[in-house]
C-alpha atoms as a PDB file:
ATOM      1  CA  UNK A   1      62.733  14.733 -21.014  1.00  0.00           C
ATOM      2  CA  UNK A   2      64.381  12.643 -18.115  1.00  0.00           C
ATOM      3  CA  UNK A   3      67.629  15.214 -18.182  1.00  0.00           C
ATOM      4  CA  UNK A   4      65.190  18.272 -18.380  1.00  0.00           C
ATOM      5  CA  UNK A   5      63.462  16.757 -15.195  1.00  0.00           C
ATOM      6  CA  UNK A   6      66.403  16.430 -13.561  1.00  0.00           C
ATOM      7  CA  UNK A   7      67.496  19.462 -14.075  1.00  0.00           C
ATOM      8  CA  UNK A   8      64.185  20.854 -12.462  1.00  0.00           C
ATOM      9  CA  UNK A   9      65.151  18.117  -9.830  1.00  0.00           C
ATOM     10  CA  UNK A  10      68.416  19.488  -9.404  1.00  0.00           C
ATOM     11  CA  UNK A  11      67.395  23.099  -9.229  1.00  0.00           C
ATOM     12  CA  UNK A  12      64.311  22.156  -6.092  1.00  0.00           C
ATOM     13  CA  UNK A  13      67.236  20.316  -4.044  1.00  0.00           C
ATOM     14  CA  UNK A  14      69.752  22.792  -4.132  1.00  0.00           C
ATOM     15  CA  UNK A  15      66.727  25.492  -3.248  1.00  0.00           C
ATOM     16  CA  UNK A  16      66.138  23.384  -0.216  1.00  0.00           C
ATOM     17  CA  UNK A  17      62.885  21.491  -1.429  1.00  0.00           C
ATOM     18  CA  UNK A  18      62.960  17.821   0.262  1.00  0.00           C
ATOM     19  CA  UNK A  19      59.732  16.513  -0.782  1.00  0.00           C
ATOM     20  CA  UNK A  20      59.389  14.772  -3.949  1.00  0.00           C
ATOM     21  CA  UNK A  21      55.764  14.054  -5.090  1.00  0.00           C
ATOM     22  CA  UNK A  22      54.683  11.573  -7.880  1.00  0.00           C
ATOM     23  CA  UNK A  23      52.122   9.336  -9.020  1.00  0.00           C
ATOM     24  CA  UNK A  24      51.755   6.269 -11.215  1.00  0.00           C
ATOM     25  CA  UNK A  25      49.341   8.380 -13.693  1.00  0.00           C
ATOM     26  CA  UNK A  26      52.427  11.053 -14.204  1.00  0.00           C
ATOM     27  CA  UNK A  27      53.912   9.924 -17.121  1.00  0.00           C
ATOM     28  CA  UNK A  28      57.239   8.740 -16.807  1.00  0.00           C
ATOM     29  CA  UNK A  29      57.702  10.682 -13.259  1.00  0.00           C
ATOM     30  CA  UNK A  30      58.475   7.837 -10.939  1.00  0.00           C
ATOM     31  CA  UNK A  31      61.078   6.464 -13.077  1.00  0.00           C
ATOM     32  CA  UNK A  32      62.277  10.108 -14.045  1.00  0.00           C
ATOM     33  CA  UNK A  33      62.496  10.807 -10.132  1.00  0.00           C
ATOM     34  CA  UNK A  34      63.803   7.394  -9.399  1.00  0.00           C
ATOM     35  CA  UNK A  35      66.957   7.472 -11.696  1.00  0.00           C
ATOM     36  CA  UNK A  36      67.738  11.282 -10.482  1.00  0.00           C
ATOM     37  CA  UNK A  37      67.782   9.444  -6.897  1.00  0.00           C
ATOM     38  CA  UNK A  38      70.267   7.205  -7.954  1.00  0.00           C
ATOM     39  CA  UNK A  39      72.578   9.627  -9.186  1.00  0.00           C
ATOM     40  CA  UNK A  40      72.459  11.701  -6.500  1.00  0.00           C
ATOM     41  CA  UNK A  41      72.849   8.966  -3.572  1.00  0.00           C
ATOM     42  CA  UNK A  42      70.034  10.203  -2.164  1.00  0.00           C
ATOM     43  CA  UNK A  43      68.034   8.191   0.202  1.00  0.00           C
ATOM     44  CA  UNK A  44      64.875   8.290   3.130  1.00  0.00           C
ATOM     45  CA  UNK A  45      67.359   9.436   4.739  1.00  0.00           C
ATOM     46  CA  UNK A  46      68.134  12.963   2.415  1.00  0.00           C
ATOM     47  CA  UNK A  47      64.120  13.706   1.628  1.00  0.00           C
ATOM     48  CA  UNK A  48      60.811  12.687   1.244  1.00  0.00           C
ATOM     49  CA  UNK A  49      59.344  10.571  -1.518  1.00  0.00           C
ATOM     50  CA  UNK A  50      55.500  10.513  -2.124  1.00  0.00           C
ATOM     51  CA  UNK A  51      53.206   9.123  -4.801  1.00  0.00           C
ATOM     52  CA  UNK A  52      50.265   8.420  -5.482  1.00  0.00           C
ATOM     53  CA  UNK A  53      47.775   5.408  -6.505  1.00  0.00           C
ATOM     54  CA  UNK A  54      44.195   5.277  -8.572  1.00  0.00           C
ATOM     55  CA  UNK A  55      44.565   6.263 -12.337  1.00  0.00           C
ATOM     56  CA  UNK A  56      46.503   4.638 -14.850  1.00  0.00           C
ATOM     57  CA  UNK A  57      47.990   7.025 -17.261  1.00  0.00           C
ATOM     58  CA  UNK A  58      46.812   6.861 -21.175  1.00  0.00           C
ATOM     59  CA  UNK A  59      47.822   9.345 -22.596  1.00  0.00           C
ATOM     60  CA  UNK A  60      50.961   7.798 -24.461  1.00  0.00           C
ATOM     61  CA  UNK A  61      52.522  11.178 -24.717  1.00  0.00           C
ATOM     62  CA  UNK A  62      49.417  12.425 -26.811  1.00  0.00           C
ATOM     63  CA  UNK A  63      48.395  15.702 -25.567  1.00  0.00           C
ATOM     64  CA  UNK A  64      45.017  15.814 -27.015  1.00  0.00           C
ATOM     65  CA  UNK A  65      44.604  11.841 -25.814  1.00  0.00           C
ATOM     66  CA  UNK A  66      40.724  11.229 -24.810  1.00  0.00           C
ATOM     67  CA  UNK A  67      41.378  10.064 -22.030  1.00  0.00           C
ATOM     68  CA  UNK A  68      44.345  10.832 -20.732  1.00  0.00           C
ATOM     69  CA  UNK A  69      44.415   8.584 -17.534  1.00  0.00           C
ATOM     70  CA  UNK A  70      41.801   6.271 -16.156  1.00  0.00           C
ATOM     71  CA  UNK A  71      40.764   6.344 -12.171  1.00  0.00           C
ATOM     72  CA  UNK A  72      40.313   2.967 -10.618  1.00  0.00           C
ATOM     73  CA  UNK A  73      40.279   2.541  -6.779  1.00  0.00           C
ATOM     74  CA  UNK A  74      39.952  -0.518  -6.506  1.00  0.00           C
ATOM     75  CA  UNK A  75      41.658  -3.079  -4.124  1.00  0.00           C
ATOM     76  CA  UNK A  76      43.016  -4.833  -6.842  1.00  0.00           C
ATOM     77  CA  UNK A  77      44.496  -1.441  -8.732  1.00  0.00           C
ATOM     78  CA  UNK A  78      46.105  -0.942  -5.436  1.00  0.00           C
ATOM     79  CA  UNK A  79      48.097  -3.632  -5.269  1.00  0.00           C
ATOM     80  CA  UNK A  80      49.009  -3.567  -8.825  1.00  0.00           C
ATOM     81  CA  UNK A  81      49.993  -0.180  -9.057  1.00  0.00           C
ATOM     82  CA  UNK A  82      51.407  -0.360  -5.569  1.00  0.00           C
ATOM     83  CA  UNK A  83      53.687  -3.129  -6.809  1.00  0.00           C
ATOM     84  CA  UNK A  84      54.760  -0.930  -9.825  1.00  0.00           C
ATOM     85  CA  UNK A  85      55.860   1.813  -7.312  1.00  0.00           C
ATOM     86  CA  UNK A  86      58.181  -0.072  -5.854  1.00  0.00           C
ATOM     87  CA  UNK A  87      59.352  -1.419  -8.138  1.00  0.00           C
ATOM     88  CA  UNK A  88      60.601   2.166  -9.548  1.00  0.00           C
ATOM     89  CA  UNK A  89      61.262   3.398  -6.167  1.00  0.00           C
ATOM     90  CA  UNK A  90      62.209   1.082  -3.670  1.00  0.00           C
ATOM     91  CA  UNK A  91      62.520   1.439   0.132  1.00  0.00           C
ATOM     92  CA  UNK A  92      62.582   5.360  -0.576  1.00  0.00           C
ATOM     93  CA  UNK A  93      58.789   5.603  -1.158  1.00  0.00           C
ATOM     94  CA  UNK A  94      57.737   6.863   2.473  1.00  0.00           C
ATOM     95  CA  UNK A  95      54.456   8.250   1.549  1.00  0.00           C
ATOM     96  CA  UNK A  96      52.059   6.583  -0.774  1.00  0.00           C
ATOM     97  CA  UNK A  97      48.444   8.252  -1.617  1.00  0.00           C
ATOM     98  CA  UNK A  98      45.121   7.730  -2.847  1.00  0.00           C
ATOM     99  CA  UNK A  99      44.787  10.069  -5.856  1.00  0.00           C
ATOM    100  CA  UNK A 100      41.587  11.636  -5.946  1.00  0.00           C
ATOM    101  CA  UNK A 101      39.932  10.214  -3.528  1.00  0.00           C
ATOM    102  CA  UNK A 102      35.938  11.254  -2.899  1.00  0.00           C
ATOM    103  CA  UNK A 103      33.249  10.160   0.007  1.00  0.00           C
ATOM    104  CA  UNK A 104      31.274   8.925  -3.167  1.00  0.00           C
ATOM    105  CA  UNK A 105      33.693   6.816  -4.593  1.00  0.00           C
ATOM    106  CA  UNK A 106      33.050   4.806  -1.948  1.00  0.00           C
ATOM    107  CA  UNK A 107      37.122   4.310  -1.455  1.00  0.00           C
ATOM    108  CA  UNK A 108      37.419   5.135   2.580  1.00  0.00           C
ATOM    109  CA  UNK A 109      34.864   2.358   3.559  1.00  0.00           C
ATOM    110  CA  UNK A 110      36.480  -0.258   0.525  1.00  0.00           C
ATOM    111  CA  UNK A 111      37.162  -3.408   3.672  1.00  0.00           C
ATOM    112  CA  UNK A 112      39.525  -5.145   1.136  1.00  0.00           C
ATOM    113  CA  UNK A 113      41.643  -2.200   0.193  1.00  0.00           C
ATOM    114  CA  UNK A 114      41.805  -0.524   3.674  1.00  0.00           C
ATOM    115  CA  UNK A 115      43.465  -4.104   4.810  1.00  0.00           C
ATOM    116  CA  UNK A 116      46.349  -3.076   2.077  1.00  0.00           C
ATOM    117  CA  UNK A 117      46.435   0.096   3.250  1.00  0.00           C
ATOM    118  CA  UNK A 118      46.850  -1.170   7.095  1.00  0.00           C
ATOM    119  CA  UNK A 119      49.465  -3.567   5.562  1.00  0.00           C
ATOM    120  CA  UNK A 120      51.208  -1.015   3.903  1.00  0.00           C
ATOM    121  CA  UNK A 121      51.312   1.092   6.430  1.00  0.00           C
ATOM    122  CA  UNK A 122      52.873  -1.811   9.225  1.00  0.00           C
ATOM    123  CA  UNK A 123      55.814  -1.477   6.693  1.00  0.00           C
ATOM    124  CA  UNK A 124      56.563   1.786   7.831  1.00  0.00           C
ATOM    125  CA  UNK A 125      55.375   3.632   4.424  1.00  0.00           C
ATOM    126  CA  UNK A 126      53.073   5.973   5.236  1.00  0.00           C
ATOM    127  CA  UNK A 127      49.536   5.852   3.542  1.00  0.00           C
ATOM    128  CA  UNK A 128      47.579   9.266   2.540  1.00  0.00           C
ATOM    129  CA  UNK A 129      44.773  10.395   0.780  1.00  0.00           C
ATOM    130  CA  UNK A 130      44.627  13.037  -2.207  1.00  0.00           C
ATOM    131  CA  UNK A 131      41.288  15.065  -2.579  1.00  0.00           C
ATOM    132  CA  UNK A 132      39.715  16.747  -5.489  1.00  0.00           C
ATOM    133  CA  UNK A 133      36.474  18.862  -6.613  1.00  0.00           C
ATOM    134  CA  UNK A 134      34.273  20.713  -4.137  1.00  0.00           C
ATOM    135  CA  UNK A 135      33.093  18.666  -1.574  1.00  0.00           C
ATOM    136  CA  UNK A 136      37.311  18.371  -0.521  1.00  0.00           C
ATOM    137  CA  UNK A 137      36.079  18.969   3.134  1.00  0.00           C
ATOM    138  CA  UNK A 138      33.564  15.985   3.127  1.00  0.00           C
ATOM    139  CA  UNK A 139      36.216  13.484   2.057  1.00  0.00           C
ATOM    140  CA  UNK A 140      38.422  15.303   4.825  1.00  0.00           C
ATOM    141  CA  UNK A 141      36.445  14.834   7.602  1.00  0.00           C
ATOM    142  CA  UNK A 142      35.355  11.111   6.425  1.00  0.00           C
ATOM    143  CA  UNK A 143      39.114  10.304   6.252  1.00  0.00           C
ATOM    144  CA  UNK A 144      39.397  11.460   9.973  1.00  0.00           C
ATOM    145  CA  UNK A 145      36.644   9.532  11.078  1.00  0.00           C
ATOM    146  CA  UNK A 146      37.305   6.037   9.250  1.00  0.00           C
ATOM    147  CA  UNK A 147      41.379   6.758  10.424  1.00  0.00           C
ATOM    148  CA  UNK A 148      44.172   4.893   9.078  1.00  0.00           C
ATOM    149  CA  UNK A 149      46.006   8.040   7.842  1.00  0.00           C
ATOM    150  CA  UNK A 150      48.687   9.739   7.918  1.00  0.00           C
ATOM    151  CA  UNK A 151      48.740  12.800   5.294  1.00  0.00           C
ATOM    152  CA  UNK A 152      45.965  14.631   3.421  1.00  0.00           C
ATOM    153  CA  UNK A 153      47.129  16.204  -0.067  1.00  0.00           C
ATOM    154  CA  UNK A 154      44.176  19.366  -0.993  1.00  0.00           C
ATOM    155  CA  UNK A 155      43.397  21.749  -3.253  1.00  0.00           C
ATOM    156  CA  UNK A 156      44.368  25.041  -1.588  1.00  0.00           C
ATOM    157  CA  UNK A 157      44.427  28.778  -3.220  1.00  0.00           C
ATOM    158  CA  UNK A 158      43.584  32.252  -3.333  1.00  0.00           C
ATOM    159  CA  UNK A 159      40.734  30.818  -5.105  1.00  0.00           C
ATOM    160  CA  UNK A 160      39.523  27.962  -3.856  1.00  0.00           C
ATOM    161  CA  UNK A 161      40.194  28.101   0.064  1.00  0.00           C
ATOM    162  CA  UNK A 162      37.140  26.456   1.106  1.00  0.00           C
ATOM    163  CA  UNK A 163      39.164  23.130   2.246  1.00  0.00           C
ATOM    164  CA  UNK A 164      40.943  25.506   4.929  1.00  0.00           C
ATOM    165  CA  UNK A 165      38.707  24.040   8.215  1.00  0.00           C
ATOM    166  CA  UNK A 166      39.147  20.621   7.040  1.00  0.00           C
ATOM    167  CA  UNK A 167      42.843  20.615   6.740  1.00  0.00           C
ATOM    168  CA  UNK A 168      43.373  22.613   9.587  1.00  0.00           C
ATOM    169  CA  UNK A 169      41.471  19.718  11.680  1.00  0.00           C
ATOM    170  CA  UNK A 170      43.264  16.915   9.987  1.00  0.00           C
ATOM    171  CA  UNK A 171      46.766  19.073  11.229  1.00  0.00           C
ATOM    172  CA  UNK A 172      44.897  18.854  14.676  1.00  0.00           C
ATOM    173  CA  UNK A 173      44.830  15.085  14.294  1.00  0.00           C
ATOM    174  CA  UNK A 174      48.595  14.553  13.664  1.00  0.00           C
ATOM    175  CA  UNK A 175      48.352  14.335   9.301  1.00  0.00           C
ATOM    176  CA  UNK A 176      50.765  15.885   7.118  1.00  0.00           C
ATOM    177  CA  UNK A 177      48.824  18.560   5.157  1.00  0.00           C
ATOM    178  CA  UNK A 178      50.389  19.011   1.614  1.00  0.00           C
ATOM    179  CA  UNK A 179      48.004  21.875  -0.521  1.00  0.00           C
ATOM    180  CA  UNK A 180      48.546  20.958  -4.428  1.00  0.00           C
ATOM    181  CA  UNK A 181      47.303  23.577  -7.035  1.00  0.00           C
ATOM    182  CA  UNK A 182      48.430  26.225  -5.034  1.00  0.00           C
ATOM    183  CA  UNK A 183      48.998  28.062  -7.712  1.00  0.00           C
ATOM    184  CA  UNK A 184      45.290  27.306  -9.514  1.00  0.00           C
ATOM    185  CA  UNK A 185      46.526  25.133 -12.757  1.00  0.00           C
ATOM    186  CA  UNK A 186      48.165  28.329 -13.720  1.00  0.00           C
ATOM    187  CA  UNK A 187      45.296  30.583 -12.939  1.00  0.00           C
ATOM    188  CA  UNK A 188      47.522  32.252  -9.946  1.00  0.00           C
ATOM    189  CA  UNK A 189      50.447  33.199 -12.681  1.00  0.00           C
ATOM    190  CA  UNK A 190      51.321  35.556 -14.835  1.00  0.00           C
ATOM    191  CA  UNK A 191      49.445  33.947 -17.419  1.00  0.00           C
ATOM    192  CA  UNK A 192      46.443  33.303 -15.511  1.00  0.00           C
ATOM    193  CA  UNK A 193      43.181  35.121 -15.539  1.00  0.00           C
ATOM    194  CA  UNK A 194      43.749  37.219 -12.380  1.00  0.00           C
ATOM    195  CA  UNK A 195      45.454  40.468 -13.585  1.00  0.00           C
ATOM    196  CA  UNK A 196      45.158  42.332 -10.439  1.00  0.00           C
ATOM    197  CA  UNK A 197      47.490  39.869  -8.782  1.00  0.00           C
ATOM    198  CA  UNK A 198      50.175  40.225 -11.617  1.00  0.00           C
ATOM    199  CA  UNK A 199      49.923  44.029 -10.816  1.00  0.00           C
ATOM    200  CA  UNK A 200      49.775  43.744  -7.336  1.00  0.00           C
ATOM    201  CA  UNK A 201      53.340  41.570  -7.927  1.00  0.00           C
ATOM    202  CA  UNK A 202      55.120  43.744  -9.879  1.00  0.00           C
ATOM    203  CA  UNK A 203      54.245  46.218  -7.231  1.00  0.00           C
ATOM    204  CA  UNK A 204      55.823  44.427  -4.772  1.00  0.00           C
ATOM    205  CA  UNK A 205      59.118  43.633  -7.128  1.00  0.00           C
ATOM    206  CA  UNK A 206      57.853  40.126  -7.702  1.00  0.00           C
ATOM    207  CA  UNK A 207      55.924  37.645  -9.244  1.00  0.00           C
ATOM    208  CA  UNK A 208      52.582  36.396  -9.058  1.00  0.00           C
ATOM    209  CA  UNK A 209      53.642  33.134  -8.730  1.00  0.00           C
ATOM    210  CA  UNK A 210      55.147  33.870  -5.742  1.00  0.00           C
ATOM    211  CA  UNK A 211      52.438  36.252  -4.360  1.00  0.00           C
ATOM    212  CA  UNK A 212      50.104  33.507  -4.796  1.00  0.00           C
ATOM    213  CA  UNK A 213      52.352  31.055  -2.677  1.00  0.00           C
ATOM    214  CA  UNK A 214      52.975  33.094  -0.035  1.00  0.00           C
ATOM    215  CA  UNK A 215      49.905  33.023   1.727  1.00  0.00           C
ATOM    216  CA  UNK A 216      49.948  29.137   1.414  1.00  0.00           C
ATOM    217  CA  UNK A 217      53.063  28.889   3.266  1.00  0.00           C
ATOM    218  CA  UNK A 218      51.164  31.203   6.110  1.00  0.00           C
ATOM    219  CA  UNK A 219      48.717  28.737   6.894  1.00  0.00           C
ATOM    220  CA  UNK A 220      49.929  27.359  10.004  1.00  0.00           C
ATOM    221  CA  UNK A 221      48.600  23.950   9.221  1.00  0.00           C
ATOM    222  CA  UNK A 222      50.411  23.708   5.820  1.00  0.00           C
ATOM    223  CA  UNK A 223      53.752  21.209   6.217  1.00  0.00           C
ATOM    224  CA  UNK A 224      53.935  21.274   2.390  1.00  0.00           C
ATOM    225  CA  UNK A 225      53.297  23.246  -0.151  1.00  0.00           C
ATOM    226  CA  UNK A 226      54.120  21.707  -4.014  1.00  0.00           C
ATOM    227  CA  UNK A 227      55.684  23.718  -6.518  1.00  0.00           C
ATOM    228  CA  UNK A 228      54.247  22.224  -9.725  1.00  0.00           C
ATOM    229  CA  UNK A 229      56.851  24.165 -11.598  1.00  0.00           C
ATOM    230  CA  UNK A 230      57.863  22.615 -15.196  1.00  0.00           C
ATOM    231  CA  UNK A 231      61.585  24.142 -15.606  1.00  0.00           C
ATOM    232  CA  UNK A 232      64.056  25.674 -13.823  1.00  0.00           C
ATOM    233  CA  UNK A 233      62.631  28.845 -14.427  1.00  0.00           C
ATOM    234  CA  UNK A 234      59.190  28.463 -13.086  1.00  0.00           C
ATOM    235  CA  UNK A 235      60.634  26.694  -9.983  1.00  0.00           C
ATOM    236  CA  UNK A 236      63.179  29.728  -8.920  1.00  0.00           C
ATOM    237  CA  UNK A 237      59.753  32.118  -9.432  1.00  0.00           C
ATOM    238  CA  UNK A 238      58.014  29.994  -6.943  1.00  0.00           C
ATOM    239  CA  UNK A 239      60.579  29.794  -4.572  1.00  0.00           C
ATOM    240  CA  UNK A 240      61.111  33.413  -4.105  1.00  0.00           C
ATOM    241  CA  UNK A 241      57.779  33.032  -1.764  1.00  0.00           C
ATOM    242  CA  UNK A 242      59.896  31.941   0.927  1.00  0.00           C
ATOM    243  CA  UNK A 243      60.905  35.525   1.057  1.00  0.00           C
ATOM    244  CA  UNK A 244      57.615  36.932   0.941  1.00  0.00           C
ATOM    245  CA  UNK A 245      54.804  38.002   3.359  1.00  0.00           C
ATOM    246  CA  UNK A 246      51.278  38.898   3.681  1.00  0.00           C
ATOM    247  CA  UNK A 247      48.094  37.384   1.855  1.00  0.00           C
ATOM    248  CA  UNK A 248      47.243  39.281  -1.494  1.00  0.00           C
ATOM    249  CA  UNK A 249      43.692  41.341  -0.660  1.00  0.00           C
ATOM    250  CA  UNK A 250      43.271  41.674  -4.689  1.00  0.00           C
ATOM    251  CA  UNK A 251      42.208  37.693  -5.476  1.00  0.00           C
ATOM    252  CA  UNK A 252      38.265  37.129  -4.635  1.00  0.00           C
ATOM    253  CA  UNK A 253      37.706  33.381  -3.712  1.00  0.00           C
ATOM    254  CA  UNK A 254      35.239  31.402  -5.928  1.00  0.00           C
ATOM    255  CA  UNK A 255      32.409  29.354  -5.278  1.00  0.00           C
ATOM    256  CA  UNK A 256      33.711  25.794  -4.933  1.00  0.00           C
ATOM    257  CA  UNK A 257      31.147  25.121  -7.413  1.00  0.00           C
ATOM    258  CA  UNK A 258      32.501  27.773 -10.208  1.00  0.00           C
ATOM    259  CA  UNK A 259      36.098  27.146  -9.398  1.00  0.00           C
ATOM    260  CA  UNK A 260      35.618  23.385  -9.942  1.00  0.00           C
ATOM    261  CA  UNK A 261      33.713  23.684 -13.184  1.00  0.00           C
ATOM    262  CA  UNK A 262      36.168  26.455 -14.787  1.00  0.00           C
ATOM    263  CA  UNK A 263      39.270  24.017 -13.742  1.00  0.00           C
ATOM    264  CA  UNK A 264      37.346  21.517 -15.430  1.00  0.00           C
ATOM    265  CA  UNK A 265      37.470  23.482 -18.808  1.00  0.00           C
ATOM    266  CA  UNK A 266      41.197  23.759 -18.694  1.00  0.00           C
ATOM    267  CA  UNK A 267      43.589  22.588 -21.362  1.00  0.00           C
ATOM    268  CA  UNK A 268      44.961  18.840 -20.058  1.00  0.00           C
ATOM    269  CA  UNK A 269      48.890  19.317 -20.075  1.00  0.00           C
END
């Protein structure tokens, strides 16, 4: 596993790709990411290393494991987990996240945790927030108003765009804006649900993968866009987007509602 994630490793580097995104709930992927580090020399200097804090992963490499991670935002997970993170990664974490965070979890107002966070932050690591499910915006525009941030990682897609405002506000405000599920858990593939898109690729001498990217990388408020890709193969599809242009007119967004509940229902991998 750690050679076959190097490998994809390998493969994003030499493609150009310079940000690296984990989190403690990934399996083995700080540890996988942290070893391929070493061997390359690489450094703060050479890329960008996020992660992210909040669930602990269960899963023990059981794929039908019930459940697979467990969220926890509290203070004292922070510091824990945060603790764990460096101790994988070093001085090359420069970004470190709050995975999943929600106006209802009650995380952007915890006075206890958002003293870490400061301290964190004074070390020169940068401290972001991830969002999920479909109030995204809400938690956005909370996150602006409490402050204290410096990147905001969203579901963006064909889709699901209904985050766009939001992030385009928090690029306003000086965050990073990194879109995750780009690609809709697979949905936006070739073995998604959206057939019209893989025709609408092969059209256009190219994958849906990378039709679906495309438009991401438009959005002039997107700084990152992550690949998700599992091997080599995947990745290479997803980078020919960088070569692409124009949004897709053949993918009809979602409620945030429907799209939420349908990714819900997906297979945990």
């Amino acid at each position: 596993m750690e050679r076959h994630a190097h490998a994809v490793l390998d493969a994003a580097f030499d493609g150009g790709v310079r940000y690296f995104d984990a989190a403690r709930s990934y399996g083995r992927a700080e540890a996988f990411l942290a070893s391929w580090l070493d061997g390359r020399g690489l450094t703060r200097e050479d890329v960008t290393v996020g992660s992210k804090w909040g669930y602990t992963y269960t899963a023990n490499w059981e794929v039908d494991a019930d459940p697979p991670e467990v969220k926890d935002l509290s203070a004292a997970a922070f510091h824990r987990q945060l603790a764990e993170t460096v101790e994988l990664l070093g001085d090359r974490l420069a970004l470190y996240q709050i995975h999943s965070a929600t106006v209802d979890s009650g995380v952007l107002e915890d006075a206890e945790l958002r003293a870490g966070l400061d301290e964190l932050r004074s070390t020169g690591v940068r401290v972001g927030l991830s969002t999920t499910g479909p109030s995204q915006s809400e938690t956005i525009e909370r996150a602006l108003e409490v402050g204290g941030f410096d990147a905001v990682q969203a579901t963006w897609n064909l889709l699901e765009p209904s985050a766009g405002p939001a992030l385009a506000n928090a690029h306003d405000a000086g965050l990073g804006v990194i879109v995750k599920e780009a690609l809709a858990n697979g949905r936006l593939t070739e073995r998604g649900d959206q057939p019209q898109l893989v025709a609408a690729a092969r059209e256009r001498g190219t994958t849906a993968d990378a039709l679906a990217l495309a438009p991401v990388l438009e959005q002039p408020w997107v700084d990152v866009a992550l690949s998700g890709a599992a091997t080599v193969e995947q990745l290479h599809s997803n980078l020919r987007a960088l070569d692409l242009a124009g949004a897709p007119d053949v993918v009809a967004p979602e409620e945030p509602d429907a799209y939420w509940s349908a990714r819900s229902e997906l297979e945990w991998t």
